[in-house]
Every structure is written in C-alpha cells, then in structure tokens.
N, C-alpha and C. Protein backbone atom coordinates (compact mmCIF):
# COMPACT_ATOMS: atom_id res chain seq x y z
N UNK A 1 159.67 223.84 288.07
CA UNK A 1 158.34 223.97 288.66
C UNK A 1 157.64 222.63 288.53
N UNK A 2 157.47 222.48 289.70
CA UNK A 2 156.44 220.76 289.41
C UNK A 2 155.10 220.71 290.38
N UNK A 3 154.11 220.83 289.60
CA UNK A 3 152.73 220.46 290.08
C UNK A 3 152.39 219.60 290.32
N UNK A 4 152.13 219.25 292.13
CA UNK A 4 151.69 217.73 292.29
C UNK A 4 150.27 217.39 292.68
N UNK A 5 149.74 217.49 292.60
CA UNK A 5 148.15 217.28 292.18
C UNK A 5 147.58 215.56 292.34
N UNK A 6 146.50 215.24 292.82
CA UNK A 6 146.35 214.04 292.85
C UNK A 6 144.17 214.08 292.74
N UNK A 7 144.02 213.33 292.29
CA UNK A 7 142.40 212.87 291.52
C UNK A 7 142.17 211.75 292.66
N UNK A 8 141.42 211.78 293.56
CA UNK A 8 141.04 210.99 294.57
C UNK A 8 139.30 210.31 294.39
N UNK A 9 138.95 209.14 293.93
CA UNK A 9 138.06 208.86 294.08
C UNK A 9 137.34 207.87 295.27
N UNK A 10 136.55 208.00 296.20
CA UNK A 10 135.99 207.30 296.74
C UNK A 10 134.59 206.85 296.59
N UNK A 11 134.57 205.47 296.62
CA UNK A 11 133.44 204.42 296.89
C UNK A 11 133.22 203.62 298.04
N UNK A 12 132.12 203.60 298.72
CA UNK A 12 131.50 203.07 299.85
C UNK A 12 131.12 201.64 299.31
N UNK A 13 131.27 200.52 299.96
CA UNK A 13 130.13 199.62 299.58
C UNK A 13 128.88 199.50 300.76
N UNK A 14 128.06 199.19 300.08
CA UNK A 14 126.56 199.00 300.84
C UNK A 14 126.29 200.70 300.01
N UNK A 15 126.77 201.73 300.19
CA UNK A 15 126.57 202.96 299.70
C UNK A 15 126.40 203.49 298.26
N UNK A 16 125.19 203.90 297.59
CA UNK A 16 125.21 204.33 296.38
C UNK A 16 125.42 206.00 296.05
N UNK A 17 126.96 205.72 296.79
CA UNK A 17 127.71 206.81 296.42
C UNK A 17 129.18 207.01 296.02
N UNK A 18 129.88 207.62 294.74
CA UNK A 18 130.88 207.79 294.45
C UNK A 18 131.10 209.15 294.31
N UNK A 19 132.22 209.52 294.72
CA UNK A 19 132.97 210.92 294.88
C UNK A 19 134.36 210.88 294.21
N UNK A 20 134.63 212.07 293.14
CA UNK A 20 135.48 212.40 293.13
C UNK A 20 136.09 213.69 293.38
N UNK A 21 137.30 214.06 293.83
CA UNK A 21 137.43 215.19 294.56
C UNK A 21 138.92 215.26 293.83
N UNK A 22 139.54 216.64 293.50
CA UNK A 22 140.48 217.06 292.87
C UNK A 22 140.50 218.00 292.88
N UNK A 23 141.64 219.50 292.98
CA UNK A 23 143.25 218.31 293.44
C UNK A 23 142.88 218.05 295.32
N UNK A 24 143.71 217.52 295.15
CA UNK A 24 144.12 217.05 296.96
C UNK A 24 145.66 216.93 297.21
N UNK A 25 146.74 217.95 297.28
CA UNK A 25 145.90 219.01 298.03
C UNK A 25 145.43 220.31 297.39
N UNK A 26 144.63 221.20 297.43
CA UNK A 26 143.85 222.23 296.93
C UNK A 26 144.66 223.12 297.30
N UNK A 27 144.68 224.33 296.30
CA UNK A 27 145.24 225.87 297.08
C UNK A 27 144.16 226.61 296.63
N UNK A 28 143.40 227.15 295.38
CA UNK A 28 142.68 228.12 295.05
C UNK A 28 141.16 227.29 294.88
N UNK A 29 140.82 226.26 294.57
CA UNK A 29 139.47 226.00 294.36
C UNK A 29 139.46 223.95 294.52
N UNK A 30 138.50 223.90 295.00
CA UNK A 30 138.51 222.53 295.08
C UNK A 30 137.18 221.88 294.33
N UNK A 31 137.16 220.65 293.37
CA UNK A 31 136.04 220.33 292.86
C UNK A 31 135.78 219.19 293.61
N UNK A 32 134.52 218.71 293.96
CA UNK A 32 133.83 217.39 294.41
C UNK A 32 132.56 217.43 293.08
N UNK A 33 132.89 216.00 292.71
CA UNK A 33 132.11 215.56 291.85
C UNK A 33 131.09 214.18 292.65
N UNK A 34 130.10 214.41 292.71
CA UNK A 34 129.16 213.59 293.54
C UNK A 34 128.26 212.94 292.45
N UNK A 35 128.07 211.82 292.57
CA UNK A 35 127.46 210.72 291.93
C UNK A 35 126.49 209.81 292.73
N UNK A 36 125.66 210.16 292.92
CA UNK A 36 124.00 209.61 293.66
C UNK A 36 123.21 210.25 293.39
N UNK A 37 121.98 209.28 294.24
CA UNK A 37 120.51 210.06 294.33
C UNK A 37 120.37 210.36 295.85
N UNK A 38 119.61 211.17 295.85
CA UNK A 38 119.20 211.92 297.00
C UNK A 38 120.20 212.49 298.21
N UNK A 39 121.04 213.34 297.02
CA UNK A 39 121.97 214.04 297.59
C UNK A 39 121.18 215.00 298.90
N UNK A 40 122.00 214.98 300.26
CA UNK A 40 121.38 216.05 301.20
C UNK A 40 122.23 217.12 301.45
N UNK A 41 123.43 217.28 301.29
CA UNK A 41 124.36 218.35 301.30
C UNK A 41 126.35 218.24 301.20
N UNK A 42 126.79 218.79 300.65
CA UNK A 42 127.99 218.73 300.89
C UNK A 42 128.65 219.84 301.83
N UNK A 43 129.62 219.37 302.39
CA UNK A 43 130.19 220.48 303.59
C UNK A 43 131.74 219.88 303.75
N UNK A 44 132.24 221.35 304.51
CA UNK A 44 133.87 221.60 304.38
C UNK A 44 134.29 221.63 305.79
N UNK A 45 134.76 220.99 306.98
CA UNK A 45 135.04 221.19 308.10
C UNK A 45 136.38 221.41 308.68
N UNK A 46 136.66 222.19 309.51
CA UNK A 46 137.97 222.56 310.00
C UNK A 46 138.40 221.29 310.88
N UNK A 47 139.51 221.49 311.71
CA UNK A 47 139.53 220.57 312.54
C UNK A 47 139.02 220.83 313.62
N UNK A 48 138.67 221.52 313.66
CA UNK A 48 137.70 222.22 315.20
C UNK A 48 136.52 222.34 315.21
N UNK A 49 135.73 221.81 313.99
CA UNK A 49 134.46 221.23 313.71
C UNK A 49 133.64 222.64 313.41
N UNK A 50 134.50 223.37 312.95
CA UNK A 50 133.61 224.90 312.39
C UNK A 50 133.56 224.35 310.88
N UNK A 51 132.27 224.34 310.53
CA UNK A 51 131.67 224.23 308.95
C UNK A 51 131.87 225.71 308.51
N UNK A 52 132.81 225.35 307.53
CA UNK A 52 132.98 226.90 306.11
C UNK A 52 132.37 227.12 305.25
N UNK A 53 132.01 225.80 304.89
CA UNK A 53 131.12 225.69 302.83
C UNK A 53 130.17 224.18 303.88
N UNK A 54 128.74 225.04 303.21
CA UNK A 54 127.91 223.67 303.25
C UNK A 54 127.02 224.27 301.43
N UNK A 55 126.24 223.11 300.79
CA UNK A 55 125.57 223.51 299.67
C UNK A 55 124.70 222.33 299.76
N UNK A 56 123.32 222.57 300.16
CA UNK A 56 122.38 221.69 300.22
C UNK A 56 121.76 221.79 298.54
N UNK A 57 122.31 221.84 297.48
CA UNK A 57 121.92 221.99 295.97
C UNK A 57 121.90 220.94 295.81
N UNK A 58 121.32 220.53 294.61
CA UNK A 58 120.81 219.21 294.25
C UNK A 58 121.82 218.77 293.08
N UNK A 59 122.95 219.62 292.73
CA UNK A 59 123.98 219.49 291.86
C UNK A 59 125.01 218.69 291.97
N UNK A 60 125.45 217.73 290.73
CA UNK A 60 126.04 216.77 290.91
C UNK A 60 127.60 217.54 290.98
N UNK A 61 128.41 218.68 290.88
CA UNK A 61 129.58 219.27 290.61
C UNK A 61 129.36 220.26 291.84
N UNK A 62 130.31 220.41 292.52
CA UNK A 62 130.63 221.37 293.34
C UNK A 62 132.09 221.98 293.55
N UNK A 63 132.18 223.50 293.70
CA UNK A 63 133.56 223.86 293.14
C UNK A 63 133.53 224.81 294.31
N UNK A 64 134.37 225.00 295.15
CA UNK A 64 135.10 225.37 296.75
C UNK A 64 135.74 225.66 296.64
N UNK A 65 135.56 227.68 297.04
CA UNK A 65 136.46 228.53 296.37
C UNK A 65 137.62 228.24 297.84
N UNK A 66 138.80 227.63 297.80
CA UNK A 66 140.01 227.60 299.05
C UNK A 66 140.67 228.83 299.38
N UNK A 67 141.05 229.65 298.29
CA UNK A 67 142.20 230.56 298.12
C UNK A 67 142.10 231.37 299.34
N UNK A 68 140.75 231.32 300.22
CA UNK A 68 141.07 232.16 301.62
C UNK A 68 141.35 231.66 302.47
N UNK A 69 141.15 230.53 302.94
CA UNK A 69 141.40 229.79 303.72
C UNK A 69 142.73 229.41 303.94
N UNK A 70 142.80 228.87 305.52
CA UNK A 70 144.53 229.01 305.70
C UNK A 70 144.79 227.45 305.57
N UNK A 71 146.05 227.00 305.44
CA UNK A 71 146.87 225.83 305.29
C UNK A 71 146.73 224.76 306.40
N UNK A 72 145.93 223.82 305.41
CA UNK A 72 146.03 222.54 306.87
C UNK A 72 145.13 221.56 306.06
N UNK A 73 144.37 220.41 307.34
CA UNK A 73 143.80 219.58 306.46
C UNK A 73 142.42 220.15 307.55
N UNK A 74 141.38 219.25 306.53
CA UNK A 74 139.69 219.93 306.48
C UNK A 74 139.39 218.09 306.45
N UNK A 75 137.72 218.44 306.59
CA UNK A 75 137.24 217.17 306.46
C UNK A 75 136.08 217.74 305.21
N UNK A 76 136.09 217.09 304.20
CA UNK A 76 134.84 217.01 303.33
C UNK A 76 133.54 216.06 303.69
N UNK A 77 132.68 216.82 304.38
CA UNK A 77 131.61 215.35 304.08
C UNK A 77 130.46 215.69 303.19
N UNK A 78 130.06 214.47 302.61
CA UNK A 78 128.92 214.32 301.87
C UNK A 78 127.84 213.40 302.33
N UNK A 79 126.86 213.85 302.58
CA UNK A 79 125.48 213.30 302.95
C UNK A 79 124.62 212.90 301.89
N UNK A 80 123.85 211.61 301.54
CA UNK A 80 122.53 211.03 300.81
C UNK A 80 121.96 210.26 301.69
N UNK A 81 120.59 210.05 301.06
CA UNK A 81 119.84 209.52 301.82
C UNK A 81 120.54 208.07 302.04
N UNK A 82 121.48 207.56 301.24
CA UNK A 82 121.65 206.48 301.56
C UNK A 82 123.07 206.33 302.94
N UNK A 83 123.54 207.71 303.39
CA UNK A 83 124.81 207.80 304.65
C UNK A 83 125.21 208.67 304.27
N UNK A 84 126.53 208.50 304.87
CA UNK A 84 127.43 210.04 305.02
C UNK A 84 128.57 209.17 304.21
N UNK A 85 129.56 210.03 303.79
CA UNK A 85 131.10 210.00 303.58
C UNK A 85 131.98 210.99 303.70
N UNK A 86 132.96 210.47 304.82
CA UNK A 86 134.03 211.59 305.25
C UNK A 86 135.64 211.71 304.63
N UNK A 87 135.78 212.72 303.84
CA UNK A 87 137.33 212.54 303.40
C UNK A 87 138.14 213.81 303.46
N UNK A 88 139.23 212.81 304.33
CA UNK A 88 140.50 214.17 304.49
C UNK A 88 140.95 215.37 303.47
N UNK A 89 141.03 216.22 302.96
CA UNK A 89 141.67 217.05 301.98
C UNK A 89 142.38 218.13 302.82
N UNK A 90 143.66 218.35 301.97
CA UNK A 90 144.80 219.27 302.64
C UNK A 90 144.48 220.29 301.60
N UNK A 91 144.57 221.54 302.29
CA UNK A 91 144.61 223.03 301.68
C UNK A 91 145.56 223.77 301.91
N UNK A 92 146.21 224.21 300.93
CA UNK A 92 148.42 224.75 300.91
C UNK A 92 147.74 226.08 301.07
C-alpha cells in the first residue's frame, strides 16, 4: 500500500498571499491554508465553471469535505483584496 500525497504551496509576487493546500490529489477532504489580510472568499470549481464550495469566512484554515464528489481535476480559487489565485487540484 503506498500513499502518494503531495503539500503544494503557492506564492504570488506583487501578492500578499500564500496558500497551502494538501493533499493534491484529495479523495475525502481537502485543506487550504490561507495566509493574508483581507481574505474575500475561497471557492472550488468544476471544469464547467459550476462552483461547489465557496466560504466567504474570515478563517485562515479551510477543510473541503471531497468524498462526494466525482474524480477529475477542479480549480481552487482564492480571492483578497490584494487579487485572485488559481490552482489546479485533482480529486480520486
């Protein structure tokens, strides 16, 4: 049995924002860890641009329950006042 799991962090420059997101790829729950100010929402997109999970909370941890969702890749974006950031994640 081998678990392959991967810890993905992204940084923007000009942007005072860092994300980390784990695992990638996700099967039962996905965490985004968001690091800024003036967070405006995080959201989960299909490829057909249907939003599943949005959470306009002001919380730096966010945890995305997957386990219903079917197999493929999604787009995560995260919004602050300072832009957006878009990142691929695959869901088994």
């Amino acid at each position: 049995y081998l678990l392959k799991t991967a810890i993905h962090e992204v940084t923007n420059e000009g942007l005072d924002l860092k994300i980390i997101v784990f695992p990638n790829p996700a099967k039962e729950v996905l965490t985004v860890n968001v690091n800024t100010t003036g967070l405006k929402y995080v959201a989960l997109i299909t490829v057909v641009g249907q939003k599943i999970y949005e959470s306009n909370e002001s919380s730096n941890i966010f945890e995305i329950n997957t386990a219903s969702l079917s197999s493929g890749i999604y787009t995560l974006k995260i919004a602050s006042t300072n832009g957006v950031v878009s990142k691929q994640i695959v869901i088994k």
